[in-house]
C-alpha atoms as a PDB file:
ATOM      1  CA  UNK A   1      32.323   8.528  22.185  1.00  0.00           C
ATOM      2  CA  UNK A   2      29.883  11.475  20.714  1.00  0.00           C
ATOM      3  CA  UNK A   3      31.623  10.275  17.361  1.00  0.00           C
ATOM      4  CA  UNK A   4      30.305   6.260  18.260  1.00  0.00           C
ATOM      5  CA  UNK A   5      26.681   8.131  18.860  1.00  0.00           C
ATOM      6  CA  UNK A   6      26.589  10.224  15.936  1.00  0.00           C
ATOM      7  CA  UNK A   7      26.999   7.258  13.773  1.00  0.00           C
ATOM      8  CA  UNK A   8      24.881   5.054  15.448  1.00  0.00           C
ATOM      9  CA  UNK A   9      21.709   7.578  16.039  1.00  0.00           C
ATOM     10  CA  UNK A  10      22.553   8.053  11.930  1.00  0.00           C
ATOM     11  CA  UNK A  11      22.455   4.524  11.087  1.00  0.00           C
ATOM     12  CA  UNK A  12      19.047   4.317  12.928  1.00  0.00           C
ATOM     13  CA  UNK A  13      17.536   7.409  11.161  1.00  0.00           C
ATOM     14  CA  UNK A  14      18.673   6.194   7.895  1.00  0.00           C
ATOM     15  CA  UNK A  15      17.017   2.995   8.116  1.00  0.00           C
ATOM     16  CA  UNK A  16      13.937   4.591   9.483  1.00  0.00           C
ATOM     17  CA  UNK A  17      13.294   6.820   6.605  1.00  0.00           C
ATOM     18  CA  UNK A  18      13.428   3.754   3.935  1.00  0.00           C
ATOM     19  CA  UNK A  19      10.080   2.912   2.746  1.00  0.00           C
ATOM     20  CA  UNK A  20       9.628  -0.760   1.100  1.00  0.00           C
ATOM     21  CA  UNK A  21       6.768  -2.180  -1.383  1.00  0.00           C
ATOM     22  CA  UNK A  22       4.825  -4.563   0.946  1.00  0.00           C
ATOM     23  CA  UNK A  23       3.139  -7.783  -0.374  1.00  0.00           C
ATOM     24  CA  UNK A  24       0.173  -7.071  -1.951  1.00  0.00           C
ATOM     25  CA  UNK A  25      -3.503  -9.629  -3.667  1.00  0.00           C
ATOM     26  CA  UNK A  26      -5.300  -8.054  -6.192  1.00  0.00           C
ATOM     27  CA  UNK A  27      -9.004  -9.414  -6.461  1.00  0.00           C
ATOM     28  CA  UNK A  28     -11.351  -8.022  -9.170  1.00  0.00           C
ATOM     29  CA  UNK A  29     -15.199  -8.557  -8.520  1.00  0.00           C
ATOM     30  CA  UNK A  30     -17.612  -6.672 -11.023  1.00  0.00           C
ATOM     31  CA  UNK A  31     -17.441  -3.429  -9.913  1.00  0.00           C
ATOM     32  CA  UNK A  32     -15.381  -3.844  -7.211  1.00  0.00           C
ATOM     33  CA  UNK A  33     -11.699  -3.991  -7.262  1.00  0.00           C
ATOM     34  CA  UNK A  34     -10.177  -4.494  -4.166  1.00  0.00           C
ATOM     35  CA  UNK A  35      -5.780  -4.781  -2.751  1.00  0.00           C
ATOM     36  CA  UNK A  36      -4.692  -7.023  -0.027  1.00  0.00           C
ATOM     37  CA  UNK A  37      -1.591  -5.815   1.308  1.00  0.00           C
ATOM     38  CA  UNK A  38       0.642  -7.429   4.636  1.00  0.00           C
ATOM     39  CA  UNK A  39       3.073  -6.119   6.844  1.00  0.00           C
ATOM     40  CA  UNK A  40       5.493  -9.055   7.434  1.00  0.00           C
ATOM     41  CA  UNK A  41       7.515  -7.399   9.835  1.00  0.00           C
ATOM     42  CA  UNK A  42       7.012  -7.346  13.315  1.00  0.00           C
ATOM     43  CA  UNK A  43       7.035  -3.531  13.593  1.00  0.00           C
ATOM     44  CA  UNK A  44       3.912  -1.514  13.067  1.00  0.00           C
ATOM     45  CA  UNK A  45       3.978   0.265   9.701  1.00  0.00           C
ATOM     46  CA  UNK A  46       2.825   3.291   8.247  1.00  0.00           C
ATOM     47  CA  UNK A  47       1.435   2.461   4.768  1.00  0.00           C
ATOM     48  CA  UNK A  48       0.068   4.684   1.924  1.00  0.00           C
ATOM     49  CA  UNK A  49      -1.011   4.436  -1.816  1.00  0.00           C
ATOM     50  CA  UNK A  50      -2.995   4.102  -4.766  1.00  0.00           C
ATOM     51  CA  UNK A  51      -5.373   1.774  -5.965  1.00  0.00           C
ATOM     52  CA  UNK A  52      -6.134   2.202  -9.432  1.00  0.00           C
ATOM     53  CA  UNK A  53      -8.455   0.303 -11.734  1.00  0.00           C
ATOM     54  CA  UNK A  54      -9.318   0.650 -15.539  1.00  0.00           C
ATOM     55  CA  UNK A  55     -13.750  -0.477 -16.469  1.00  0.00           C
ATOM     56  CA  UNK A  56     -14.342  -1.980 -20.372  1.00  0.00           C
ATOM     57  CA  UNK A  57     -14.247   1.286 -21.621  1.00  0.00           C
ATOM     58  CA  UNK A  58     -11.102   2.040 -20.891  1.00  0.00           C
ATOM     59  CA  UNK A  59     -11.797   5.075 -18.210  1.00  0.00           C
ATOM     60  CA  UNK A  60      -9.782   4.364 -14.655  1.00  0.00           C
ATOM     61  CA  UNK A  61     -10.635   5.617 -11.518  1.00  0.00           C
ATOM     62  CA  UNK A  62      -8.791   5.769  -8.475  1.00  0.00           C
ATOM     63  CA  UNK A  63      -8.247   5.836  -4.970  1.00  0.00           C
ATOM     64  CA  UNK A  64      -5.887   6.663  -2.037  1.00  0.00           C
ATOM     65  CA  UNK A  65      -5.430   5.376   1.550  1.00  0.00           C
ATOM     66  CA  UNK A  66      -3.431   5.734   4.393  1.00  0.00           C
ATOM     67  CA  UNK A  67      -3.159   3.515   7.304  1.00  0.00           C
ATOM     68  CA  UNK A  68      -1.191   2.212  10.402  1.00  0.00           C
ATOM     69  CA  UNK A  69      -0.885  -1.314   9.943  1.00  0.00           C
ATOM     70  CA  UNK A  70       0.323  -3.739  12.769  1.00  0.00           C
ATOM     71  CA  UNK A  71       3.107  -6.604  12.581  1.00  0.00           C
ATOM     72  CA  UNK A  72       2.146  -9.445  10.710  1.00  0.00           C
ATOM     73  CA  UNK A  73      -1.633  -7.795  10.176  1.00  0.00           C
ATOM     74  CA  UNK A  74      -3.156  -6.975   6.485  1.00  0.00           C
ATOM     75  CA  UNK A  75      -5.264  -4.024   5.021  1.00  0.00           C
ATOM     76  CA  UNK A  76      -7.856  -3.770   2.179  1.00  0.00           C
ATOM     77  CA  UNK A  77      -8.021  -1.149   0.422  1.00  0.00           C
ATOM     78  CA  UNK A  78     -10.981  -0.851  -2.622  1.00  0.00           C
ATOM     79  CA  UNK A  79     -12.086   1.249  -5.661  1.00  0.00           C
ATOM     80  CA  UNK A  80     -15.519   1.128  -6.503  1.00  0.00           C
ATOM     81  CA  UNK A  81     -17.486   1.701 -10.413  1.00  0.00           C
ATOM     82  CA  UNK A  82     -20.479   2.155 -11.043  1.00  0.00           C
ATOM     83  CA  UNK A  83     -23.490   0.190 -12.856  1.00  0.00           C
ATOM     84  CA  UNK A  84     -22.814  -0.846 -15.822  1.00  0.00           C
ATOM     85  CA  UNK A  85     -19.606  -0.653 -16.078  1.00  0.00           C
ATOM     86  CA  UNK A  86     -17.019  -3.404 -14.264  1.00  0.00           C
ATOM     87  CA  UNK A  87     -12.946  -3.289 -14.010  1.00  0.00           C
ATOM     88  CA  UNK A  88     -10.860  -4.781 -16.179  1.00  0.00           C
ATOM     89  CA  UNK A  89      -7.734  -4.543 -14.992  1.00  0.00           C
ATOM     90  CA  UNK A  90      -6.573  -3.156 -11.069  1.00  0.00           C
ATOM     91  CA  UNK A  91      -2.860  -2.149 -10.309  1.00  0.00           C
ATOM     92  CA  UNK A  92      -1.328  -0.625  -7.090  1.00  0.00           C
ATOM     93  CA  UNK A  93       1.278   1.925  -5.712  1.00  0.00           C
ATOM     94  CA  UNK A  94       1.663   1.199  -2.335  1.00  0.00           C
ATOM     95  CA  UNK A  95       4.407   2.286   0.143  1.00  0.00           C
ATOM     96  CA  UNK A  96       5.198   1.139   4.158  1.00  0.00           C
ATOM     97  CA  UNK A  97       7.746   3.069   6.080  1.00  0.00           C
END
């Protein structure tokens, strides 16, 4: 029996520790770039990352957030430039455990 427990209690701390890339939008406006992510699960997620973009002249800046998210509920999370430049290109890391 404490054998049966052991395995089960490790099965369930195993599968607690994995973290998973959610489903993420990019949308680039000007100076604004901005990541749509969704927990499709119906468990309430810890989520954390980067949002990156790159302006015209090639400098990036960055950004990093950290959030509870609920089942089947979305974050934004943004990185801002400033005037004159605007973003190029955006990109993400973002992990939910």
């Amino acid at each position: 029996m404490r054998f049966l427990m052991a395995s089960v209690f490790s099965l369930f701390l195993s599968s607690a520790a994995f973290a998973w890339v959610p489903a993420y939008n990019y949308q680039l406006n000007g100076n604004t770039a901005a990541v749509t992510f969704w927990n499709n699960t119906p468990f309430t997620v810890f989520c954390q990352g980067y949002v990156m973009g790159q302006v015209q002249n090639g400098a990036t800046v960055n950004t990093w957030f950290a959030d509870w998210v609920g089942p089947m509920q979305y974050r934004t999370a943004y990185v801002y430039a400033n005037y004159p430049f605007y973003f190029v290109n955006a990109w993400t890391n973002v992990n939910c455990q």
